[in-house]
C-alpha atoms as a PDB file:
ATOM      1  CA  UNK A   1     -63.877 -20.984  -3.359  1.00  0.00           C
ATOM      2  CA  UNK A   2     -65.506 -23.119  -0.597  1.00  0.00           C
ATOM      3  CA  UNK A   3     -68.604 -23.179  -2.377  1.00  0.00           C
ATOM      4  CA  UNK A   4     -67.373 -24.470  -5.668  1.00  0.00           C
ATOM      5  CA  UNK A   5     -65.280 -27.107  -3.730  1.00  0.00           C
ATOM      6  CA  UNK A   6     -68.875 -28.273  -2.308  1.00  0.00           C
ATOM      7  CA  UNK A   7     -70.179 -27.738  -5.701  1.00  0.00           C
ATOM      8  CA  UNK A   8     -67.040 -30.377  -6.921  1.00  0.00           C
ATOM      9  CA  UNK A   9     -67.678 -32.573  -4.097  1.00  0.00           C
ATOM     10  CA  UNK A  10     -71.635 -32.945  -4.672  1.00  0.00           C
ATOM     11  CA  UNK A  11     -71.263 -33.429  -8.734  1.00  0.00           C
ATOM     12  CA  UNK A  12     -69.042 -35.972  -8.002  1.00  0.00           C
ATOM     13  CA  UNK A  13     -71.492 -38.121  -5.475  1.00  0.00           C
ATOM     14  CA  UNK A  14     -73.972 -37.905  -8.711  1.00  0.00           C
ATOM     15  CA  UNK A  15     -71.490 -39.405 -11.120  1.00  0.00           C
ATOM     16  CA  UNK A  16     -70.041 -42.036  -8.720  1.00  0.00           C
ATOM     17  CA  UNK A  17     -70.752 -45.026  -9.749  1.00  0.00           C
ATOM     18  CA  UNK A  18     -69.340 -47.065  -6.884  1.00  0.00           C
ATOM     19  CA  UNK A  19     -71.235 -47.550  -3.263  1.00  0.00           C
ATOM     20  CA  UNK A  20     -68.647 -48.837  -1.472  1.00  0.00           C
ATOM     21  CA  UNK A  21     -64.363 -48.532  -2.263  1.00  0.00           C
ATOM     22  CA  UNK A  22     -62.048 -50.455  -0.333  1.00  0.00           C
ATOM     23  CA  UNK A  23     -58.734 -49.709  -0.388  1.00  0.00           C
ATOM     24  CA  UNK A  24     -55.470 -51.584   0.518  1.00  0.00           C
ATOM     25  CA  UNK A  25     -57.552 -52.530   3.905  1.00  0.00           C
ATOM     26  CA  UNK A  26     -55.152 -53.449   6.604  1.00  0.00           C
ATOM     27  CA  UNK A  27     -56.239 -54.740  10.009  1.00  0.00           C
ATOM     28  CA  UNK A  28     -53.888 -56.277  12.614  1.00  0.00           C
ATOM     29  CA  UNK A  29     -54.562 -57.084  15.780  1.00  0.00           C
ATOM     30  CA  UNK A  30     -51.623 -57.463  18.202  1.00  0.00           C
ATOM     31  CA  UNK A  31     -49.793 -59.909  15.571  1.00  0.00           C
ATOM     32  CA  UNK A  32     -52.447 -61.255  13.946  1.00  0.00           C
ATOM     33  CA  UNK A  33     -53.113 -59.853  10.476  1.00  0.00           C
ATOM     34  CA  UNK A  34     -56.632 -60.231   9.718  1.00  0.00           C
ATOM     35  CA  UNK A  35     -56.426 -58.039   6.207  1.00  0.00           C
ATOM     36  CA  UNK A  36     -54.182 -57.597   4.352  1.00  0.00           C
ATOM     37  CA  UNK A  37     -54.270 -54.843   1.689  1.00  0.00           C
ATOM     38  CA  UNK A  38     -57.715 -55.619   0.600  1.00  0.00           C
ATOM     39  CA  UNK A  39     -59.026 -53.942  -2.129  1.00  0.00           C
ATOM     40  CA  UNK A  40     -62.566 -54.065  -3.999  1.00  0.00           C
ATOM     41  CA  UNK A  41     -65.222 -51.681  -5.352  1.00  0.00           C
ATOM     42  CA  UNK A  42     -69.478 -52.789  -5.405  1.00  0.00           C
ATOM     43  CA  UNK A  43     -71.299 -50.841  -7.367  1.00  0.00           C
ATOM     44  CA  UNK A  44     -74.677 -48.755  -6.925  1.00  0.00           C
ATOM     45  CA  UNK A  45     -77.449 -51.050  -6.714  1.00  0.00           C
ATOM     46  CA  UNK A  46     -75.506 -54.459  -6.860  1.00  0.00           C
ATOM     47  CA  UNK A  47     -75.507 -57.225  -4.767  1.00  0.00           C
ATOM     48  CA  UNK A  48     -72.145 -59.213  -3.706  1.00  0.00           C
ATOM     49  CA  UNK A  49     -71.692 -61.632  -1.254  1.00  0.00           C
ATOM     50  CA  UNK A  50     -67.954 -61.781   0.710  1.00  0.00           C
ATOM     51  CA  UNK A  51     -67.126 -65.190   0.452  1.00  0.00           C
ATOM     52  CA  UNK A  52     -64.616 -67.061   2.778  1.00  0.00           C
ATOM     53  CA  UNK A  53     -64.167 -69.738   5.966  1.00  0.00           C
ATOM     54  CA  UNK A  54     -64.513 -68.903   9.341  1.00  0.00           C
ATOM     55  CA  UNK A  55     -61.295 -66.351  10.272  1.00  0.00           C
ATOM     56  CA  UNK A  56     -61.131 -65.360   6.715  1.00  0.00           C
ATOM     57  CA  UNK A  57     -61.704 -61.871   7.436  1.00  0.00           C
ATOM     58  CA  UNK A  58     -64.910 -61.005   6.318  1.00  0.00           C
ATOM     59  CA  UNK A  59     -66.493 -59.670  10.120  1.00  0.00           C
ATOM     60  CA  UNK A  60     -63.678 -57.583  10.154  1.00  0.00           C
ATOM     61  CA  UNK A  61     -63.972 -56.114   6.955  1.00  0.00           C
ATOM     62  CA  UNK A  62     -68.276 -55.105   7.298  1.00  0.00           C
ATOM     63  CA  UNK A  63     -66.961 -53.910  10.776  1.00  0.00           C
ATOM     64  CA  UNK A  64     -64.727 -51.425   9.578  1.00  0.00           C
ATOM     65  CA  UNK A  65     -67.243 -49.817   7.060  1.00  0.00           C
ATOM     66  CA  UNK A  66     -69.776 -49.796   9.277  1.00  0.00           C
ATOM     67  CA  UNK A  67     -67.473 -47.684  11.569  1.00  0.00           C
ATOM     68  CA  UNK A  68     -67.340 -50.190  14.126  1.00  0.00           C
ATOM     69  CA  UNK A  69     -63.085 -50.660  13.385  1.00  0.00           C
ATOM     70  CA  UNK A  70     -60.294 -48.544  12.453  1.00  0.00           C
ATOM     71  CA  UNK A  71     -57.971 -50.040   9.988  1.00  0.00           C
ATOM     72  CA  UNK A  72     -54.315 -50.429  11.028  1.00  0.00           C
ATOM     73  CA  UNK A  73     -53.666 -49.216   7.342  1.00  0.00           C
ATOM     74  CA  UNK A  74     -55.963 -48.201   4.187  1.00  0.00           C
ATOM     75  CA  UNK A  75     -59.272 -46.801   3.882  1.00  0.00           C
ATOM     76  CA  UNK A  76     -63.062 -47.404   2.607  1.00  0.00           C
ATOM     77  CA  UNK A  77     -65.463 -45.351   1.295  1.00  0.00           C
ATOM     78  CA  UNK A  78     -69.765 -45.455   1.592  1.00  0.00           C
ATOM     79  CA  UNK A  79     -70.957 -43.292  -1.296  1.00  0.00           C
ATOM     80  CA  UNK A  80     -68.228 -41.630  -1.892  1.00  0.00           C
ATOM     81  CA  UNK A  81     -67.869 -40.870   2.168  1.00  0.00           C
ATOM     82  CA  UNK A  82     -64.182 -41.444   3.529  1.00  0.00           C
ATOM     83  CA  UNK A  83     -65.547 -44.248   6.443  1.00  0.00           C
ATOM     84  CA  UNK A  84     -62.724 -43.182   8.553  1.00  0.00           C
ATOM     85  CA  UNK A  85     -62.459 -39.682   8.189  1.00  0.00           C
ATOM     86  CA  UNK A  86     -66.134 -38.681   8.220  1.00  0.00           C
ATOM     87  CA  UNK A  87     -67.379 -41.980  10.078  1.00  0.00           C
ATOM     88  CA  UNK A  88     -71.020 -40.364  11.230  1.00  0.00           C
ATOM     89  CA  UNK A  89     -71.853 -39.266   8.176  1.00  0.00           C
ATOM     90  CA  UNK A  90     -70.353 -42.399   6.233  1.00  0.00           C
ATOM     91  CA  UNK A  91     -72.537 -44.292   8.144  1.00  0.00           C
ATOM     92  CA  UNK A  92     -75.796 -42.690   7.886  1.00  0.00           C
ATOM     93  CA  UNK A  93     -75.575 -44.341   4.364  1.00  0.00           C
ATOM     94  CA  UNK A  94     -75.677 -48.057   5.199  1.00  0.00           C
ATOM     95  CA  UNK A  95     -77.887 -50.037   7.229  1.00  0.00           C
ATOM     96  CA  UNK A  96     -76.276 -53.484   8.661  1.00  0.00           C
ATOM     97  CA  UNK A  97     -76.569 -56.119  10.875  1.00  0.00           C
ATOM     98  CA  UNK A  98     -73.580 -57.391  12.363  1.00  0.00           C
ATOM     99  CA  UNK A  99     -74.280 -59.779  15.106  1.00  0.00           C
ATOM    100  CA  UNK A 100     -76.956 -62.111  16.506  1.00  0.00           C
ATOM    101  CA  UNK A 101     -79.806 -59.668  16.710  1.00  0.00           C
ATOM    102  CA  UNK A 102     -81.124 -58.414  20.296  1.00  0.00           C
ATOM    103  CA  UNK A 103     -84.192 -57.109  21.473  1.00  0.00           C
ATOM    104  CA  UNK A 104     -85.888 -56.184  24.452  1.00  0.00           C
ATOM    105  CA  UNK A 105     -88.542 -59.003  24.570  1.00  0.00           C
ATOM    106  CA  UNK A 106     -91.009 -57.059  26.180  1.00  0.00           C
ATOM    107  CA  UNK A 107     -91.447 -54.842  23.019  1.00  0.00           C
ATOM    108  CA  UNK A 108     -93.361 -55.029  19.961  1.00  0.00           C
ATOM    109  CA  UNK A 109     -91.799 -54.711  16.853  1.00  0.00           C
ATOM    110  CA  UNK A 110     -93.693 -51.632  16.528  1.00  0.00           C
ATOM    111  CA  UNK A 111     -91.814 -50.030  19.685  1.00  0.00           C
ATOM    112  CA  UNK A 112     -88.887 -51.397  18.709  1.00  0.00           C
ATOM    113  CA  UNK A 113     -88.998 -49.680  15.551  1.00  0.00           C
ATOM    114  CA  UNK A 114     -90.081 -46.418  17.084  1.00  0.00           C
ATOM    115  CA  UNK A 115     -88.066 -46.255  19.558  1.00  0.00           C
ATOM    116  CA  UNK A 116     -84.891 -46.648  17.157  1.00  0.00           C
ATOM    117  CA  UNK A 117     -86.501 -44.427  14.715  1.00  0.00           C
ATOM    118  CA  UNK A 118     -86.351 -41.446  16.925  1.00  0.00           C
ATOM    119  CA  UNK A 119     -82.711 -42.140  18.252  1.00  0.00           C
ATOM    120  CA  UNK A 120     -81.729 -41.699  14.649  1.00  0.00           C
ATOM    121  CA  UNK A 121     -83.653 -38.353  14.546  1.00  0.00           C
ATOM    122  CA  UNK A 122     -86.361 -39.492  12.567  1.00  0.00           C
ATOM    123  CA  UNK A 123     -89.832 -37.308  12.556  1.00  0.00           C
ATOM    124  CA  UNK A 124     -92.804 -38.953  13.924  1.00  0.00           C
ATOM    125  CA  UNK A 125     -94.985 -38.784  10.917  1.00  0.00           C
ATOM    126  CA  UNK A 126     -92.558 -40.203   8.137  1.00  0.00           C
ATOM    127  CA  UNK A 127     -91.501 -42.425  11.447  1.00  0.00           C
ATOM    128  CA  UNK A 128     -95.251 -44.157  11.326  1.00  0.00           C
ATOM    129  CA  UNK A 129     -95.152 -44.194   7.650  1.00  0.00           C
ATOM    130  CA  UNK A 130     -91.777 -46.300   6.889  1.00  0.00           C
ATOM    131  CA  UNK A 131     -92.585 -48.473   9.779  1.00  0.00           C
ATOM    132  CA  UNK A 132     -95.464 -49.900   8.020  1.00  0.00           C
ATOM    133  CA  UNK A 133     -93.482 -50.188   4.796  1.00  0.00           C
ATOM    134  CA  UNK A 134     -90.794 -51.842   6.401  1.00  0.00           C
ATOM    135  CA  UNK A 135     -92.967 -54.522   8.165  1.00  0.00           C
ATOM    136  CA  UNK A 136     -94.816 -55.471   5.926  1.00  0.00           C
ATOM    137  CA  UNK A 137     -91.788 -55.948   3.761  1.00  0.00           C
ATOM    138  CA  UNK A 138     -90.717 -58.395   5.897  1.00  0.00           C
ATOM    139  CA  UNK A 139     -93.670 -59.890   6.292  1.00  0.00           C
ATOM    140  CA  UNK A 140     -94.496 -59.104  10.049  1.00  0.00           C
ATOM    141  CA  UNK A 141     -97.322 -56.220   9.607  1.00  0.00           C
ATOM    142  CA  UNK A 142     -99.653 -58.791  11.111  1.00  0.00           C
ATOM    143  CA  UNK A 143     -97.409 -58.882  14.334  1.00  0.00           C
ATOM    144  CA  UNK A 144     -96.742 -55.381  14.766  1.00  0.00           C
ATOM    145  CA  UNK A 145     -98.364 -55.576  18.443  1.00  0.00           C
ATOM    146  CA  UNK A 146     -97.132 -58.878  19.576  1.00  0.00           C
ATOM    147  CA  UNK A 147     -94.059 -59.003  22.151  1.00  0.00           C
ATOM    148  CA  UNK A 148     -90.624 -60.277  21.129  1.00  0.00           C
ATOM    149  CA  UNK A 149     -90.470 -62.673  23.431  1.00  0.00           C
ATOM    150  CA  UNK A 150     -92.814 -65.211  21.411  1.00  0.00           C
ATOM    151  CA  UNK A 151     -90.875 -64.519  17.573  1.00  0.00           C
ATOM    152  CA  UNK A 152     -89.026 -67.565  16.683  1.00  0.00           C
ATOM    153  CA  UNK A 153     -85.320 -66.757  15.690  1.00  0.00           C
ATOM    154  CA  UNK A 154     -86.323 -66.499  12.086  1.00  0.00           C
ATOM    155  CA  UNK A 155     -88.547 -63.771  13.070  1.00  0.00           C
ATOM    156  CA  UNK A 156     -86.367 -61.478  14.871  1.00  0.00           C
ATOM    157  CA  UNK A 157     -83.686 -62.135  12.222  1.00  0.00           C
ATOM    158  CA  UNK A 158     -86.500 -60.107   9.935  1.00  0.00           C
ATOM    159  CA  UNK A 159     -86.957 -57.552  12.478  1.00  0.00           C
ATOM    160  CA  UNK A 160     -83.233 -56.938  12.300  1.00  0.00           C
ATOM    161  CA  UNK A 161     -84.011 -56.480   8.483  1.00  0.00           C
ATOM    162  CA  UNK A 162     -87.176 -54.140   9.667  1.00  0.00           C
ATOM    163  CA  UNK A 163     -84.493 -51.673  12.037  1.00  0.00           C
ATOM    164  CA  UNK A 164     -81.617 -52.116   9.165  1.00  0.00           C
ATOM    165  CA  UNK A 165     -83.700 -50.950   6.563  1.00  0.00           C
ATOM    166  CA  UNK A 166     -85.748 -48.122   8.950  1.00  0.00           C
ATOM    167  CA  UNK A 167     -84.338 -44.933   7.803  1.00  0.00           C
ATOM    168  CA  UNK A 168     -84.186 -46.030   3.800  1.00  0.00           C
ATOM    169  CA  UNK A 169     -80.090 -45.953   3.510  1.00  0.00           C
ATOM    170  CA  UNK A 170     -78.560 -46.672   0.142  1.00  0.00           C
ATOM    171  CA  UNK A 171     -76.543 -49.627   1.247  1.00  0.00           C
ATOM    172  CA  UNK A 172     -76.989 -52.679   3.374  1.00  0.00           C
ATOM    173  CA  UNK A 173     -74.285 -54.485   5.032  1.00  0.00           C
ATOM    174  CA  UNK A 174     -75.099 -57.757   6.412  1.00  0.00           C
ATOM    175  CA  UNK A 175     -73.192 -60.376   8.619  1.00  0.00           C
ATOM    176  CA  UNK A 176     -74.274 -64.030   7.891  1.00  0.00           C
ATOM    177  CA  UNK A 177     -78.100 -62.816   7.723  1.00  0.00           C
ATOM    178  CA  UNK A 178     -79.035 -66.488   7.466  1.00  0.00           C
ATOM    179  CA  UNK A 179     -76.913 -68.143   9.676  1.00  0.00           C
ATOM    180  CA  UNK A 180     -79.205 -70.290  12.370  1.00  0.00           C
ATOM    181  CA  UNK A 181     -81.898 -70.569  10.445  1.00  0.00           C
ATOM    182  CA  UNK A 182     -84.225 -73.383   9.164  1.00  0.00           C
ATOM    183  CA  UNK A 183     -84.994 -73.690   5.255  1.00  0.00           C
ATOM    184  CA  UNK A 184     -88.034 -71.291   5.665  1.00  0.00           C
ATOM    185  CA  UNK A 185     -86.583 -68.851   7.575  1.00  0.00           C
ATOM    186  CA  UNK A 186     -83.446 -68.500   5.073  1.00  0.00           C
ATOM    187  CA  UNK A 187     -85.838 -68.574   2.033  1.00  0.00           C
ATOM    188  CA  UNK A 188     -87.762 -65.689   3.737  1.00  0.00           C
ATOM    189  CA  UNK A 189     -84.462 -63.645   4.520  1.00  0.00           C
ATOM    190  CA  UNK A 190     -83.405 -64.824   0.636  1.00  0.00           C
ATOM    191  CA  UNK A 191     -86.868 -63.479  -0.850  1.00  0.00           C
ATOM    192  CA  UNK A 192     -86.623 -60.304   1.526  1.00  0.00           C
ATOM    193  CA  UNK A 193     -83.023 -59.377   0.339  1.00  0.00           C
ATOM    194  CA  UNK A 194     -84.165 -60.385  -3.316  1.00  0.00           C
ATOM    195  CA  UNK A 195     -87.072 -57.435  -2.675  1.00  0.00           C
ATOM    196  CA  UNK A 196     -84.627 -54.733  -1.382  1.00  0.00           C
ATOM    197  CA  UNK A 197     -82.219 -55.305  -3.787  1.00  0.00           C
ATOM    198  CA  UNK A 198     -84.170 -53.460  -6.756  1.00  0.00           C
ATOM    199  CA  UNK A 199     -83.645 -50.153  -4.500  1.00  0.00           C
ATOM    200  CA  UNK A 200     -80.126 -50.128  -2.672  1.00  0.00           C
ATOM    201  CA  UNK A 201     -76.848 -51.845  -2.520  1.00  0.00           C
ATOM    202  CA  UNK A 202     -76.526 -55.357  -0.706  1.00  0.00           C
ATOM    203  CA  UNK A 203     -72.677 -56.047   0.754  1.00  0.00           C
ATOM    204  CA  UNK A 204     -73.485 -59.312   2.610  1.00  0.00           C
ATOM    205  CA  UNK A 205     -70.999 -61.884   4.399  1.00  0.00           C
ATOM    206  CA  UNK A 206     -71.852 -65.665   4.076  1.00  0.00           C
ATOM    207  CA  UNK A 207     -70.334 -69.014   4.300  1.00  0.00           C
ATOM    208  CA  UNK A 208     -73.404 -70.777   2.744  1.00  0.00           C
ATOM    209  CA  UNK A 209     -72.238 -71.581  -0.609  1.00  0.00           C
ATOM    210  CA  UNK A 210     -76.042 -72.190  -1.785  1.00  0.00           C
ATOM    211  CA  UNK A 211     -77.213 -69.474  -0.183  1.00  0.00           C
ATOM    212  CA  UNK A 212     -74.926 -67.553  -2.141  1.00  0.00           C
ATOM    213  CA  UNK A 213     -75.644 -68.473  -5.372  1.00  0.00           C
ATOM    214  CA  UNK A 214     -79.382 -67.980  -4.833  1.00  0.00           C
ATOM    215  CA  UNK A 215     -79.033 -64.076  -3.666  1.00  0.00           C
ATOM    216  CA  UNK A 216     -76.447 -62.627  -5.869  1.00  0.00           C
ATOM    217  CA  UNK A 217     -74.783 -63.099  -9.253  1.00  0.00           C
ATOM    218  CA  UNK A 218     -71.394 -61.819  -7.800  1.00  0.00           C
ATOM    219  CA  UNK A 219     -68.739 -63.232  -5.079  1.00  0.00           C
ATOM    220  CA  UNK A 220     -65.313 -61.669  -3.703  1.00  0.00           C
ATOM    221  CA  UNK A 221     -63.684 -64.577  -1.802  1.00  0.00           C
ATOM    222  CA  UNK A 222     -61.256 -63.862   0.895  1.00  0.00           C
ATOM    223  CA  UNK A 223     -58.921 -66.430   2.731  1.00  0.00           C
ATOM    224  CA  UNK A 224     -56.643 -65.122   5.520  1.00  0.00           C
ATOM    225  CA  UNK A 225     -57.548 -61.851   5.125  1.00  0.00           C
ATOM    226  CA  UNK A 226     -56.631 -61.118   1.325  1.00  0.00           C
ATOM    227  CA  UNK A 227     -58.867 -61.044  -1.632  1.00  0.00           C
ATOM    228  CA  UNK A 228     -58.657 -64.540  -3.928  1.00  0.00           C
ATOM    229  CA  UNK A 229     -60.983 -63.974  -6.572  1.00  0.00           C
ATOM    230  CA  UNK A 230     -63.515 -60.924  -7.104  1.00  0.00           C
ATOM    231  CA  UNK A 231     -66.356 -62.139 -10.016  1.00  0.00           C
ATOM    232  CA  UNK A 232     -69.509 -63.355 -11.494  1.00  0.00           C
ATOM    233  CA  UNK A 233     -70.408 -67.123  -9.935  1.00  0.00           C
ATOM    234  CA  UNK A 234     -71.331 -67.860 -13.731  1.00  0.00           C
ATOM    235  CA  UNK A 235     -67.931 -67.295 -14.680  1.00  0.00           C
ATOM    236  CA  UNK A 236     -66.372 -68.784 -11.632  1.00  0.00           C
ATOM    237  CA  UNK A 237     -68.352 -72.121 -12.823  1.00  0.00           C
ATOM    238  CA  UNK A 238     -66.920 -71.621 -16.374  1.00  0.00           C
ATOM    239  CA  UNK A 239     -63.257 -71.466 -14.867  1.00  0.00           C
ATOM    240  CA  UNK A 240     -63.549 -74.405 -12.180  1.00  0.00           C
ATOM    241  CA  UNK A 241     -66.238 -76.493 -13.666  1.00  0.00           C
ATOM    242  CA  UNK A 242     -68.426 -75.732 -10.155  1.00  0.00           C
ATOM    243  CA  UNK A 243     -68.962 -72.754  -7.798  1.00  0.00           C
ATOM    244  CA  UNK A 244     -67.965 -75.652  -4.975  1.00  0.00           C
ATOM    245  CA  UNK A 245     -64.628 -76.014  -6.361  1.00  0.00           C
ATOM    246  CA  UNK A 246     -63.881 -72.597  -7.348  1.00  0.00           C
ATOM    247  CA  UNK A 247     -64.496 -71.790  -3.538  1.00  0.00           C
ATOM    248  CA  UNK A 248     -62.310 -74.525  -2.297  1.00  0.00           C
ATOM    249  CA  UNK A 249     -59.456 -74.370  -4.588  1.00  0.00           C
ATOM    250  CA  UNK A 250     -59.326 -70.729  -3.876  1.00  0.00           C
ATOM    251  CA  UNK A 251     -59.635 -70.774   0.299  1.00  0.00           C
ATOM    252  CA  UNK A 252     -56.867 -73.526   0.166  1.00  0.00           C
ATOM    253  CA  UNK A 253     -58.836 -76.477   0.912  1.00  0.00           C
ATOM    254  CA  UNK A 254     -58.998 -80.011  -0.390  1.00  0.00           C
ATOM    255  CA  UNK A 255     -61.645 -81.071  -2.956  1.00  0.00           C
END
């Protein structure tokens, strides 16, 4: 019996078509509802942006599937993983950045990466391997031996990349992964995310309305925690003549 339930469980991972499932997301802390009821699905291998002001929500939301928050209410699932009840092995799935990225500056990217390659239980010799790959995806294989302390903000925001992408997961979940940065380093993060997105799943929290629309062909917008519009930019354009005012007619503000 336990054996065909694993059996059930395991077909139905193959068939899922869905990455990540949010459902009826609640968060409130001490008064303040940050979600409310939020509810959304990405599927395998697509790329959406969550769309919204500062406050709106959206920190929150890639904090509580990354396992970082418990929802006062509702649930979320990586891969078909309850986030909540299973958080480890949700989370194994997705690799994210959620804040200003740190590093000891005294490292190379190269210990960086091997050091957090072997706190995630990752063997030595596919270690070496996927730390090349990973550089040179983001374009620092020709710094692999040069301290921290001399990357410009740019570069250590593709590092963060580098350690989010380290052990291959399925999904990404970013936090403003261009925020800071000058038109060279966002077109490098842009052409970066552009790269991994033939191979995994890109959930990705912005305010940059360009940036947006340069990355990813789909949006959900949130304003005080709840879900305003969940769609294709192309046919948020159609509906409100611009992507600019379909984003401030539906997050309340003036145009």
């Amino acid at each position: 019996m336990k054996i065909q339930k694993v059996l059930n469980a395991a077909a139905r991972l193959l068939t899922m078509r869905e990455s990540i499932i949010i459902e009826n997301l609640s968060k409130n802390y001490g008064g303040f509802l940050a979600l409310e009821k939020l509810s959304l699905k990405v599927k395998k291998k697509e790329d959406v942006a969550l769309l919204g002001p500062n406050g709106a929500g959206k920190t929150t939301t890639l904090k509580i599937l990354c396992g970082l928050l418990s929802p006062s209410s509702g649930t979320a699932y990586i891969n078909g993983i309850n986030v909540i009840k299973e958080r480890e092995r949700a989370i194994s799935k997705v690799g994210a950045i959620l804040e200003t990225p740190e590093f000891y500056p005294f490292f190379t990217p190269e210990e960086t990466l091997s050091y957090l390659g072997r706190l995630r239980g990752m063997r030595e010799r596919g270690l070496r391997s996927r730390m090349n790959e990973v550089l040179k995806l983001v374009r620092l294989d020709k710094w692999t031996r040069v301290k921290i302390e001399k990357f410009s903000r740019g570069m250590k925001q593709r590092l963060a990349l580098a350690q989010a992408l380290l052990h291959d997961p399925p999904i990404l979940v970013l936090d403003e992964p261009s925020l800071g940065l000058d038109p060279r380093g966002m077109m490098e993060i842009r052409q970066i995310l552009q790269e991994a997105r033939k191979e995994k799943t890109v959930f990705f929290a912005s305010h940059l309305l360009t940036e947006v629309a340069q990355v990813c062909k789909k949006v959900a917008i949130i304003d005080h925690g709840k879900l305003r519009a969940y769609d294709d930019i192309t046919r948020l354009k159609k509906k409100y003549r611009s992507f600019e005012r379909a984003y401030l007619k539906l997050t309340e503000a003036t145009i």
